[in-house]
N, C-alpha and C. Protein backbone atom coordinates (compact mmCIF):
# COMPACT_ATOMS: atom_id res chain seq x y z
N UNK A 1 -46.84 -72.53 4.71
CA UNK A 1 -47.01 -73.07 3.36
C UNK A 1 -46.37 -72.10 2.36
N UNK A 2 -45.34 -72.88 1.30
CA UNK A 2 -44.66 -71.69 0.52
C UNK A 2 -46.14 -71.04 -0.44
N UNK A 3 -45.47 -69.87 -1.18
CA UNK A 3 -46.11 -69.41 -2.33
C UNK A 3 -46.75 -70.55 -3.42
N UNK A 4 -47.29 -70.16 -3.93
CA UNK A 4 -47.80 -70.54 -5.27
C UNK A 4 -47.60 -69.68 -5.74
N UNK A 5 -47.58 -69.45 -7.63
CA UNK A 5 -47.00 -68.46 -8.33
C UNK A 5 -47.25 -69.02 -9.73
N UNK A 6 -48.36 -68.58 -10.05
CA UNK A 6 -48.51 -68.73 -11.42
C UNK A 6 -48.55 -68.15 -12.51
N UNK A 7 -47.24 -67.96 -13.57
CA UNK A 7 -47.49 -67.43 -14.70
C UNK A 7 -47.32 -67.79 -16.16
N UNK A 8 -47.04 -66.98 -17.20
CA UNK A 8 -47.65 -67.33 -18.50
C UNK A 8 -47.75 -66.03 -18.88
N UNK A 9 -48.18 -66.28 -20.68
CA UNK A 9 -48.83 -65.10 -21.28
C UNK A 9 -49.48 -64.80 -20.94
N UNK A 10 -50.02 -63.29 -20.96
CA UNK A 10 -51.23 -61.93 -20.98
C UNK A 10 -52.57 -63.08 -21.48
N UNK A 11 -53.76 -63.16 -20.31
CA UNK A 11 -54.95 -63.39 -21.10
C UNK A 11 -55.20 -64.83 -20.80
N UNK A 12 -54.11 -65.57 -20.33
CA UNK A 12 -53.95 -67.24 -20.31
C UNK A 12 -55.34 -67.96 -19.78
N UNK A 13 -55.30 -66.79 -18.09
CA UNK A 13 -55.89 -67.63 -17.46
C UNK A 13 -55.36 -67.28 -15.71
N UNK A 14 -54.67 -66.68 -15.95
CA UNK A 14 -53.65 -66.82 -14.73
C UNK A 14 -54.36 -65.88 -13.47
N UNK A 15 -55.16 -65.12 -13.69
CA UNK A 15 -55.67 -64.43 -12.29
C UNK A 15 -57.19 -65.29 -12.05
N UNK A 16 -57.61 -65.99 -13.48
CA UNK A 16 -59.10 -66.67 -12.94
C UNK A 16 -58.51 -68.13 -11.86
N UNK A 17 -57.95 -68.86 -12.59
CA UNK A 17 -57.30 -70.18 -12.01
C UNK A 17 -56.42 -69.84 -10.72
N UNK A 18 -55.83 -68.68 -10.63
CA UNK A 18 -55.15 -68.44 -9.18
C UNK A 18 -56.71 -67.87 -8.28
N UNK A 19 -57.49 -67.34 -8.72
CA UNK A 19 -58.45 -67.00 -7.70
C UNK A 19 -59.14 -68.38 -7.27
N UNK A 20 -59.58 -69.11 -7.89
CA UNK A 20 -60.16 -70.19 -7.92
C UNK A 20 -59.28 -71.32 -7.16
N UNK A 21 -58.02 -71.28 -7.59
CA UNK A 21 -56.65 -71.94 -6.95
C UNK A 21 -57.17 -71.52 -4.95
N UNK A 22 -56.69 -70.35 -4.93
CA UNK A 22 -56.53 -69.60 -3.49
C UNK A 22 -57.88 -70.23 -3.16
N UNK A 23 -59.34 -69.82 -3.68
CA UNK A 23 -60.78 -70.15 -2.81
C UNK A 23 -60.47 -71.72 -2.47
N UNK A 24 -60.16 -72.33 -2.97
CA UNK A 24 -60.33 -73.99 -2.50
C UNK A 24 -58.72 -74.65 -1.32
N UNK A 25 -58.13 -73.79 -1.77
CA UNK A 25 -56.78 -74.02 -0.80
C UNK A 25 -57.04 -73.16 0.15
N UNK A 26 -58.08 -72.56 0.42
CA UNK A 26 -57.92 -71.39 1.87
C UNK A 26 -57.07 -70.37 2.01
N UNK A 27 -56.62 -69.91 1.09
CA UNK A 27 -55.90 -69.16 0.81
C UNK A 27 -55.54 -67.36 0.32
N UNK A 28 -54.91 -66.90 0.33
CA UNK A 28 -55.16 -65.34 0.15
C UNK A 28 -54.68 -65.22 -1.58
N UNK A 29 -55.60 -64.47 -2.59
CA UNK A 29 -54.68 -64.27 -3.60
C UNK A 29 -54.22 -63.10 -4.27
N UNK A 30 -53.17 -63.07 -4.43
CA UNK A 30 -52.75 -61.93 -4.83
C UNK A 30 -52.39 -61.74 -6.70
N UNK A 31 -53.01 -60.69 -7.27
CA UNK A 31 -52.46 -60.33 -8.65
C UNK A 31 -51.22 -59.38 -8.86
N UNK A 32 -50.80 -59.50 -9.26
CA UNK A 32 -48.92 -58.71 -8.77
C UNK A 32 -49.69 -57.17 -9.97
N UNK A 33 -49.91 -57.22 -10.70
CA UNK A 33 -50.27 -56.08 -11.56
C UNK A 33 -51.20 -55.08 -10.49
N UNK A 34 -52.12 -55.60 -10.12
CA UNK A 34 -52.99 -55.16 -9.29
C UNK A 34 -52.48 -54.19 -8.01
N UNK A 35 -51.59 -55.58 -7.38
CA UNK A 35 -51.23 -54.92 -5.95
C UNK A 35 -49.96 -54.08 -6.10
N UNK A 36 -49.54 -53.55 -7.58
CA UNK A 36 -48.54 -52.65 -8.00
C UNK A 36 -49.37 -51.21 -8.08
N UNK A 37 -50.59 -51.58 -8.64
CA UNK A 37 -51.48 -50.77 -9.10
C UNK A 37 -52.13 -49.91 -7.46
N UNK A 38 -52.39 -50.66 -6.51
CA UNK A 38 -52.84 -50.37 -5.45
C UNK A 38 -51.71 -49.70 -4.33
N UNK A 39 -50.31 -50.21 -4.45
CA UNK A 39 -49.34 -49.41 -3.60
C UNK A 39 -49.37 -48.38 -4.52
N UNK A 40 -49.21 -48.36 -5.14
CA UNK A 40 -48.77 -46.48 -6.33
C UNK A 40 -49.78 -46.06 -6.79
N UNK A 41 -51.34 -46.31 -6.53
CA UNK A 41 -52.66 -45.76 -7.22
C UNK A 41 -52.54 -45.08 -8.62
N UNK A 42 -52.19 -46.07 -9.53
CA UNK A 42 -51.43 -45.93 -11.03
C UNK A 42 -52.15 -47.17 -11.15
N UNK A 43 -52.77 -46.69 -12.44
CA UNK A 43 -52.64 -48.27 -13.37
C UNK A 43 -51.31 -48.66 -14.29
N UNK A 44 -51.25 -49.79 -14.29
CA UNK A 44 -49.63 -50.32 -14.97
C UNK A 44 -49.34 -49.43 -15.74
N UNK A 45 -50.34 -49.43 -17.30
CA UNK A 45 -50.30 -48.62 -18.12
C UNK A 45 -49.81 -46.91 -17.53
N UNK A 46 -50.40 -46.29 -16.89
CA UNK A 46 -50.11 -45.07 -16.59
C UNK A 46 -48.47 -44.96 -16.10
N UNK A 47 -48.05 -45.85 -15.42
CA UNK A 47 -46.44 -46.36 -14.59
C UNK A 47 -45.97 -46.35 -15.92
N UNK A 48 -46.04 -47.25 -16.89
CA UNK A 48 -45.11 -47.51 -18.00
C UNK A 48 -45.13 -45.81 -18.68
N UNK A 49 -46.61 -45.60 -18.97
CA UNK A 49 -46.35 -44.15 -19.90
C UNK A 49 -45.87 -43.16 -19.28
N UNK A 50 -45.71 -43.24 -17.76
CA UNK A 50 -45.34 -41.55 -17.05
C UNK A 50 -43.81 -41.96 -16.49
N UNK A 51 -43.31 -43.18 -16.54
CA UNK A 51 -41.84 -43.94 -15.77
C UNK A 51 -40.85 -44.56 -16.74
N UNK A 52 -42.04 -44.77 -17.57
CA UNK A 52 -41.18 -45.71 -18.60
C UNK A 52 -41.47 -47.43 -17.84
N UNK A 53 -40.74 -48.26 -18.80
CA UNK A 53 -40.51 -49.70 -18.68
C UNK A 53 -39.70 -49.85 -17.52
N UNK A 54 -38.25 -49.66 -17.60
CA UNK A 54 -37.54 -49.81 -16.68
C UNK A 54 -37.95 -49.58 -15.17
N UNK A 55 -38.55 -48.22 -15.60
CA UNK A 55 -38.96 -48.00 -13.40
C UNK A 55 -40.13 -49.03 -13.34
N UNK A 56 -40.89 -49.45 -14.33
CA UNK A 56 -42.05 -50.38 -13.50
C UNK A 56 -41.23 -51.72 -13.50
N UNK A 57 -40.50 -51.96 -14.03
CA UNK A 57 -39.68 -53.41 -14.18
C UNK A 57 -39.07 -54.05 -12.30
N UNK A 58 -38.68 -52.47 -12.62
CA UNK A 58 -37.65 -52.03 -10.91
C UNK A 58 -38.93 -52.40 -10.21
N UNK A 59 -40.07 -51.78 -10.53
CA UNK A 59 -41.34 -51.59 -8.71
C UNK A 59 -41.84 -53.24 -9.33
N UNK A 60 -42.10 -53.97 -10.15
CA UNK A 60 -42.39 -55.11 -10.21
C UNK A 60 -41.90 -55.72 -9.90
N UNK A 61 -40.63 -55.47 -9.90
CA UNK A 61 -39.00 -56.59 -9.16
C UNK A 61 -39.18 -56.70 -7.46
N UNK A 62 -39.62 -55.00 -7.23
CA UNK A 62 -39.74 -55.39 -5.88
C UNK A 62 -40.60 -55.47 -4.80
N UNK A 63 -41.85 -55.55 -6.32
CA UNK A 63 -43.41 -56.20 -5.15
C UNK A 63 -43.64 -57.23 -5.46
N UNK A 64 -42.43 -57.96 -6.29
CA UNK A 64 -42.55 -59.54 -6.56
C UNK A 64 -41.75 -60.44 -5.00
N UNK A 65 -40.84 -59.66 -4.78
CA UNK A 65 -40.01 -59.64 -3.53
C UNK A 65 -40.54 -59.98 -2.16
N UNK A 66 -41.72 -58.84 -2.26
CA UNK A 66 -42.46 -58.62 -1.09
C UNK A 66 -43.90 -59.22 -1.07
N UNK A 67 -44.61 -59.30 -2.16
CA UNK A 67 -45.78 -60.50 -1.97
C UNK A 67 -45.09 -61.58 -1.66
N UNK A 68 -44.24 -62.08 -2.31
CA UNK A 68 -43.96 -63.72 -2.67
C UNK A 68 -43.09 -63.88 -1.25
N UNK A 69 -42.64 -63.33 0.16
CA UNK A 69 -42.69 -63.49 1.09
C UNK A 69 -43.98 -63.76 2.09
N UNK A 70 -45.25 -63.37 1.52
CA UNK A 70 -46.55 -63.78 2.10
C UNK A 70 -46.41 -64.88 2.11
N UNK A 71 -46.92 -65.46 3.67
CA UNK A 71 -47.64 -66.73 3.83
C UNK A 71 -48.92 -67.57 3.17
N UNK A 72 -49.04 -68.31 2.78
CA UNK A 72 -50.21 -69.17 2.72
C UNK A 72 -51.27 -67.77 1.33
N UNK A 73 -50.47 -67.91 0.36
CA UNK A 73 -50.60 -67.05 -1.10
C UNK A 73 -50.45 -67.85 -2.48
N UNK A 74 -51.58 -67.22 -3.27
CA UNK A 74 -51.61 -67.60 -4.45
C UNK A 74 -51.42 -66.38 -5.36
N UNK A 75 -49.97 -66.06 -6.29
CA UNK A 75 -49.52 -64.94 -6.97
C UNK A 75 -49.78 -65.13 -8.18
N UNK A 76 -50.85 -64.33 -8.58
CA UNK A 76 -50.26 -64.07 -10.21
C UNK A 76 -49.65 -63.12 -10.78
N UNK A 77 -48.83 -63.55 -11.80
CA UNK A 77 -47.61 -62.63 -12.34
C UNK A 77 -47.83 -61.65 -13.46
N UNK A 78 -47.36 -60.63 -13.63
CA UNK A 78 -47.69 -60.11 -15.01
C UNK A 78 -47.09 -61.39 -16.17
N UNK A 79 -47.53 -61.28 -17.79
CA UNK A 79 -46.78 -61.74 -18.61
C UNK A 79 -45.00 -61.55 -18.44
N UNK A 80 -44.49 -60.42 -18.54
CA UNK A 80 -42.92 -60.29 -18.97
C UNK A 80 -42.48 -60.49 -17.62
N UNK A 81 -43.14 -60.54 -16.32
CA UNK A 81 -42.07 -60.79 -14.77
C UNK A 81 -41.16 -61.75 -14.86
N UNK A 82 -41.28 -63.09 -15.51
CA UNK A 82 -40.69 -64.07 -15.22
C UNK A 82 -39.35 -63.26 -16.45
N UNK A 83 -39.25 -62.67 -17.11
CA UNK A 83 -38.55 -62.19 -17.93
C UNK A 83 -37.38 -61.22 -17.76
N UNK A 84 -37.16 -60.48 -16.44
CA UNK A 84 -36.51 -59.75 -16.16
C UNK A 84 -35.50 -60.07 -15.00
N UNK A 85 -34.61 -59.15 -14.78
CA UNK A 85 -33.57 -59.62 -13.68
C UNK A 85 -33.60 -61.13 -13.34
N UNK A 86 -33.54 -61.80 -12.02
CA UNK A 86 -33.49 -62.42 -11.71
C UNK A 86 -34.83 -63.22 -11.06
N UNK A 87 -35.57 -62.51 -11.62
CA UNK A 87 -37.21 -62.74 -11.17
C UNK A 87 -37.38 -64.55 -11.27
N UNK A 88 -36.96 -65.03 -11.97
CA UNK A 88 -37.77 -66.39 -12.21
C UNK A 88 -36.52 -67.34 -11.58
N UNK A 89 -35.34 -67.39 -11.42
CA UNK A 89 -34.61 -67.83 -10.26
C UNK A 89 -34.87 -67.70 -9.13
N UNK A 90 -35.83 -66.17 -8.80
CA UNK A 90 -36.30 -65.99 -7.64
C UNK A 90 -37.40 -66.76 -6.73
N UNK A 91 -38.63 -66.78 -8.07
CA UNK A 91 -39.51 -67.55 -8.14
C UNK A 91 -39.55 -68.97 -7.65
N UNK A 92 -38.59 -69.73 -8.34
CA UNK A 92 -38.37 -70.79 -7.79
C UNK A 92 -37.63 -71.15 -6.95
N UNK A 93 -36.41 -70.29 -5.74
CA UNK A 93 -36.11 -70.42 -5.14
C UNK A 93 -37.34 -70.47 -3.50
N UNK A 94 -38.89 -69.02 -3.74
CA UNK A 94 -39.66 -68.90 -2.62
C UNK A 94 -40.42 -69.54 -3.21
N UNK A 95 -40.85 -70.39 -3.80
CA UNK A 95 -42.19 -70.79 -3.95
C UNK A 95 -42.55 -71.56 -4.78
N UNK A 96 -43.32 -72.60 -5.30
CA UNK A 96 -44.14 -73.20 -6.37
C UNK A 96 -44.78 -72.65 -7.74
N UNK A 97 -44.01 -73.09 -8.36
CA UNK A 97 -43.93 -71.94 -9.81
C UNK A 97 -44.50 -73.00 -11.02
N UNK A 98 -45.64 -72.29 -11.62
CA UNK A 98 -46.90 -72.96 -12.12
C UNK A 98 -46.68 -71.97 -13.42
N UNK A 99 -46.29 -72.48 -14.66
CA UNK A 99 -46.40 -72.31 -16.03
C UNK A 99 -47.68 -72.54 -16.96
N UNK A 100 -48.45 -71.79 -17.07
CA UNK A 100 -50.03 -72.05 -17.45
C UNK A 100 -49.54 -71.84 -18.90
N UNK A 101 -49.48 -73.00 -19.85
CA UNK A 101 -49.16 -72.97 -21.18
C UNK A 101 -50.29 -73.05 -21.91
N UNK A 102 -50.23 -71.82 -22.97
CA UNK A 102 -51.88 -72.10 -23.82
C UNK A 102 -51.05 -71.73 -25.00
N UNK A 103 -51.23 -72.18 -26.55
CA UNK A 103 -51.44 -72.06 -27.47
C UNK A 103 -51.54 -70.83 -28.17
N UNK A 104 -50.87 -70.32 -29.39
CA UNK A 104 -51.44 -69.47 -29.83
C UNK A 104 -52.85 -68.92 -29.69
N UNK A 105 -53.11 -69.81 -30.02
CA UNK A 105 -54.86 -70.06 -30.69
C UNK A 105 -55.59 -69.80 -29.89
N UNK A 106 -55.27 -70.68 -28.43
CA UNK A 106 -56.06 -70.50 -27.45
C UNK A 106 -55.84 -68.69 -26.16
N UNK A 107 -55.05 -68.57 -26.93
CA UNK A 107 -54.42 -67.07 -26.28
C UNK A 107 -55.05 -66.11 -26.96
N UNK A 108 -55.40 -66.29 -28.56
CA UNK A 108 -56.02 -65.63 -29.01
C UNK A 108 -57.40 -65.06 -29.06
N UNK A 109 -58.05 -66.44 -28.47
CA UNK A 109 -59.42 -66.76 -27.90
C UNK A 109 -60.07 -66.53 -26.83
N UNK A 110 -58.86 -66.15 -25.83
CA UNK A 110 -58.75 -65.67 -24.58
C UNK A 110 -58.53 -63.92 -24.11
N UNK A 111 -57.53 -63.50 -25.21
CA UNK A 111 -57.91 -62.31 -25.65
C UNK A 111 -58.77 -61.76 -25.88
N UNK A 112 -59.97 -62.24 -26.84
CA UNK A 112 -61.33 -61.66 -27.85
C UNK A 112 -62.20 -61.83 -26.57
N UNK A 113 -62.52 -62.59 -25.62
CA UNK A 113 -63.23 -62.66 -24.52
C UNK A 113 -62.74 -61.74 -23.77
N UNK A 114 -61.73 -61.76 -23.01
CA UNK A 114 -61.08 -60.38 -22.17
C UNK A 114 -61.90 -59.18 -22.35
N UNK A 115 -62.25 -58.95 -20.80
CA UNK A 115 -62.32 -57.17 -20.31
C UNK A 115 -61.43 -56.44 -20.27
N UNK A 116 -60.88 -56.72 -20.38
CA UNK A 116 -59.54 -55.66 -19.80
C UNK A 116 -58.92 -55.12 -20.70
N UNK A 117 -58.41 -53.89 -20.64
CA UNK A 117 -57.64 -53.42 -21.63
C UNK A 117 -56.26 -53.67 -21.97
N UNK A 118 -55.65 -53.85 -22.68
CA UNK A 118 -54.01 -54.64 -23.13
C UNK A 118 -53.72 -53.50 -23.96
N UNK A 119 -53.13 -52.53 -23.66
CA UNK A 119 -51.89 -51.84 -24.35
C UNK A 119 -51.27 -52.05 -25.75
N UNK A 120 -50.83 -53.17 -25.40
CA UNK A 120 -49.71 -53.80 -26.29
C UNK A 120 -50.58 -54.67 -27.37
N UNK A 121 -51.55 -54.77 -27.27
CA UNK A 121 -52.82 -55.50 -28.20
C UNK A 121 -53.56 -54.27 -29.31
N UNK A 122 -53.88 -52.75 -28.52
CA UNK A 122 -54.48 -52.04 -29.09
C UNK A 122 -54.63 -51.77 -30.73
N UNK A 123 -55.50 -51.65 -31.59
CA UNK A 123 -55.58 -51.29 -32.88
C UNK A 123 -54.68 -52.60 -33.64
N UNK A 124 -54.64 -54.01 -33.25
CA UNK A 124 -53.87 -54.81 -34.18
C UNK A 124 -54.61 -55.71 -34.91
N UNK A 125 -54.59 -55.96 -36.34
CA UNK A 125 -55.61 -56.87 -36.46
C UNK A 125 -55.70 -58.25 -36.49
N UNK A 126 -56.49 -59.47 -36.88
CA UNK A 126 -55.96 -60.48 -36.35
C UNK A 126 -54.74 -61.50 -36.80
N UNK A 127 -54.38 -60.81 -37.91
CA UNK A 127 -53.14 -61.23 -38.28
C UNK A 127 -51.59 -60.73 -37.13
N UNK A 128 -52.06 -59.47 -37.82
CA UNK A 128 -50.74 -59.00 -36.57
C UNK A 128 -50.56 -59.33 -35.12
N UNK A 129 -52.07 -59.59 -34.62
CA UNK A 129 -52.21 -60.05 -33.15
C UNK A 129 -51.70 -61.92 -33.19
N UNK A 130 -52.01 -62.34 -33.94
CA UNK A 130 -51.07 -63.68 -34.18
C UNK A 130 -49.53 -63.67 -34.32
N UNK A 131 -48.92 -62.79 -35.45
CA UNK A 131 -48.06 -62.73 -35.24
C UNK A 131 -47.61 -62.18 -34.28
N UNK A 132 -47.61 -61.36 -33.30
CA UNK A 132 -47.19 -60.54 -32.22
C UNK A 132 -47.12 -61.58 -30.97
N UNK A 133 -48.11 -62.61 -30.55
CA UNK A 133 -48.06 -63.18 -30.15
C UNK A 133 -47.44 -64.19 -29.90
N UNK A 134 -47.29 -64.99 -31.29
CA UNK A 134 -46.28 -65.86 -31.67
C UNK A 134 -44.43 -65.13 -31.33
N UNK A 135 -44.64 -63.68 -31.39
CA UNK A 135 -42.90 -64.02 -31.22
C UNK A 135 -42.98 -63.65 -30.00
N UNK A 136 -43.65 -62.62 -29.22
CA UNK A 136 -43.30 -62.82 -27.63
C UNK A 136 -43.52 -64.45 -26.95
N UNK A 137 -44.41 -65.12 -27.41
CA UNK A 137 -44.03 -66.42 -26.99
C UNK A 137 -42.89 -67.17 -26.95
N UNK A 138 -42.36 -67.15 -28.11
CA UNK A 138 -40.65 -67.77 -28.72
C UNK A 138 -39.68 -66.66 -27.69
N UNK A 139 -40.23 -65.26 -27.67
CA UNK A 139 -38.74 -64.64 -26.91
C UNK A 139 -39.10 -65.14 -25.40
N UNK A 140 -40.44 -65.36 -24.73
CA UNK A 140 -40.38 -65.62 -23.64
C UNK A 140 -40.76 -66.93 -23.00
N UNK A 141 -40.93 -67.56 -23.44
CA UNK A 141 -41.06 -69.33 -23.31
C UNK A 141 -39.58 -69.66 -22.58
N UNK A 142 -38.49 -69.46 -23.40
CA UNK A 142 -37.34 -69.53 -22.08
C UNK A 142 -37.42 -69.53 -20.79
N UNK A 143 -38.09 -68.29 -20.23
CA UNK A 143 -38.08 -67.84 -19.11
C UNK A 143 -39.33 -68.75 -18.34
N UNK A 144 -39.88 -68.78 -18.96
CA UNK A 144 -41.44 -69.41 -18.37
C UNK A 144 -41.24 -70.90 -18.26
N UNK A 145 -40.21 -71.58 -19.33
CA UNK A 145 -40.22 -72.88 -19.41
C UNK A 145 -39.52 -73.54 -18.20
N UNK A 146 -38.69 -72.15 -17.54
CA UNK A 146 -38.00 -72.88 -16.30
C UNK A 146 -38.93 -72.81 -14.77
N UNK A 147 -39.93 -72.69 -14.70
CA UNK A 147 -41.43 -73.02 -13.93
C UNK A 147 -41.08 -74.32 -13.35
N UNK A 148 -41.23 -74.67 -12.50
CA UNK A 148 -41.18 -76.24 -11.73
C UNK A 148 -42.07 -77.21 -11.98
N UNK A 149 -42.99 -76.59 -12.93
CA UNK A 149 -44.48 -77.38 -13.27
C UNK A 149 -44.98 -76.38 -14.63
N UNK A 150 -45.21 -77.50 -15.41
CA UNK A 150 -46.08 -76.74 -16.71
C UNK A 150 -46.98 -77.21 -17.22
N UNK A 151 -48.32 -76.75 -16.60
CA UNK A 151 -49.27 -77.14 -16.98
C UNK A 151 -50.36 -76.31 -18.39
N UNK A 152 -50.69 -77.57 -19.29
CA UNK A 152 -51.28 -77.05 -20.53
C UNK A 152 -52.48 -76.34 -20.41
N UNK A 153 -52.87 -75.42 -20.82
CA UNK A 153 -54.13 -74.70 -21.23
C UNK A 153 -55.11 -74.72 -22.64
N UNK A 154 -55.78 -75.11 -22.32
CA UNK A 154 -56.84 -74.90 -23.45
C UNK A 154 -58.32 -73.99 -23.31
N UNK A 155 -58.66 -73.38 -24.40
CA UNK A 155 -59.91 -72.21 -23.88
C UNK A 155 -60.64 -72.78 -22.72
N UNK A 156 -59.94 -71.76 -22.17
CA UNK A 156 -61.51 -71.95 -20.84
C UNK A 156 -62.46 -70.80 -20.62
N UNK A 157 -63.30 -71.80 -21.47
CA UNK A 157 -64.81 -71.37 -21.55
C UNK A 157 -65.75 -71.03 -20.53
N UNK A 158 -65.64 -72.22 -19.64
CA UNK A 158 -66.65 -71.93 -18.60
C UNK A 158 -65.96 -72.25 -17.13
N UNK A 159 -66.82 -72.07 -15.93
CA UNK A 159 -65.94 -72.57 -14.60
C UNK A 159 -65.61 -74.38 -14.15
N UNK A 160 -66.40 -74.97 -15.31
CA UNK A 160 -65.81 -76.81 -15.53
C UNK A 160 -64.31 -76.74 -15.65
N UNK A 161 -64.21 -75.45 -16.92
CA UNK A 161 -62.90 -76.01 -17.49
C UNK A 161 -62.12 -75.66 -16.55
N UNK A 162 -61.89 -74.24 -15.88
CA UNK A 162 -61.19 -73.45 -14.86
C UNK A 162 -61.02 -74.52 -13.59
N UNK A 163 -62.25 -75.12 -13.01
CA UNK A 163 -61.76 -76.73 -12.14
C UNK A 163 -60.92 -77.31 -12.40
N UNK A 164 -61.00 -77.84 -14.13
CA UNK A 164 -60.37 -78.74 -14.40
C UNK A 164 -58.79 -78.43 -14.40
N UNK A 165 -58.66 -77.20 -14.53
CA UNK A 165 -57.42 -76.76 -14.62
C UNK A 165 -56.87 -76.90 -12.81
N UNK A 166 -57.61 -76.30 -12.31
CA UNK A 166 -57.21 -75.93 -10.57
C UNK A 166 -56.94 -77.81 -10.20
N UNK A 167 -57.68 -78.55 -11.03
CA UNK A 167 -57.46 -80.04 -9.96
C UNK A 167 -55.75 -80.08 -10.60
N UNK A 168 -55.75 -80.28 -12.04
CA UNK A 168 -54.39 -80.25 -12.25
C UNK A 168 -53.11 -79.77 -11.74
N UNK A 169 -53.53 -78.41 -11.39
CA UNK A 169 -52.78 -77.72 -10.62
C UNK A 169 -52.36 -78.68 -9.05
N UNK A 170 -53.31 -79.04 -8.51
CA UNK A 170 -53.57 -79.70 -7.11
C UNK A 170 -52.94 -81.17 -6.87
N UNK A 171 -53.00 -81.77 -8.29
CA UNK A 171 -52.43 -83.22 -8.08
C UNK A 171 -51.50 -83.11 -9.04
N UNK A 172 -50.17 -81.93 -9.29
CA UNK A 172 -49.35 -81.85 -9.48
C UNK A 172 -48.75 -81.75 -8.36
N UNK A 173 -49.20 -80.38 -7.44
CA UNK A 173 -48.32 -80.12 -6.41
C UNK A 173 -48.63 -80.93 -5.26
N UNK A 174 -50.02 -81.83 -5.02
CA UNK A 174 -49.87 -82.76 -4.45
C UNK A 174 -48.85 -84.24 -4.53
N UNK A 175 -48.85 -84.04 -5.86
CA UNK A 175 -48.43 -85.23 -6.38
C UNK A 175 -46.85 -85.77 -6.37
């Protein structure tokens, strides 16, 4: 069974709906940030501040390479992967490539809930975090828009909505 491979903006949705994706398809899932984080025992952040952009771009290029050769896998992507080299030609050459589209609004909403720490979010307020948002969307929607499937997002609140998203997902690629 090829890959699955779902990405989108920071915060979307994309590691809850791929976990949830993988539990009901029987499946293994993988977070590409994560399992970057686990070959180099670095968090992203630490890679970018001690390597710079470019060398994590390079080790993301080529543990996108090497997950997305796994069998019977559900990948989620960082935000900017589909954005670099040849990553998203790649994408859709191994695998089923799932565009989780949310909204400003709803990205923003998805953010303020988030555990996790975002870098690139730190100290902004909610103006600037709108605008900031809004233009990495416009510079990277290109890249994301060429996905084989683009499915819409709206806040997901609870694990109804996160279903509702995974059936979509299911009777697309069933479909």
């Amino acid at each position: 069974m090829r890959c699955t491979i779902l990405i989108g903006y920071m915060c979307v949705g994309k590691t809850t709906v791929g976990r949830e994706l993988a539990r009901r398809t029987n499946r293994m899932f993988y977070d590409l940030d994560w399992y970057i984080e686990e070959r180099y025992h670095k968090t992203v952040g630490k890679i970018f501040e001690e390597d710079g952009e470019e060398r994590f771009r390079d080790l993301e290029r080529r543990m996108l390479h090497e997950v997305a050769e796994f069998e019977n896998v559900v990948l989620s992507c960082g935000g900017g992967t589909p954005c670099f080299f040849d990553n998203m030609e790649y994408m859709n050459e191994v695998a089923d490539t799932f565009y989780l589209k949310a909204s400003p609004e709803t990205l923003i909403e998805h953010i303020s809930l988030s555990r996790g720490h975002r870098p690139l979010l730190d100290g902004k307020s909610p103006e600037e975090l709108n605008v900031f948002i809004r233009e990495q969307l416009e510079q990277r929607s290109p890249f994301y828009e060429k996905a084989q499937h683009i499915i819409p997002v709206h806040p997901l609140y609870d694990q109804t909505k996160v279903n509702l998203l995974v059936d979509e997902i299911l009777k697309t690629k069933l479909g």
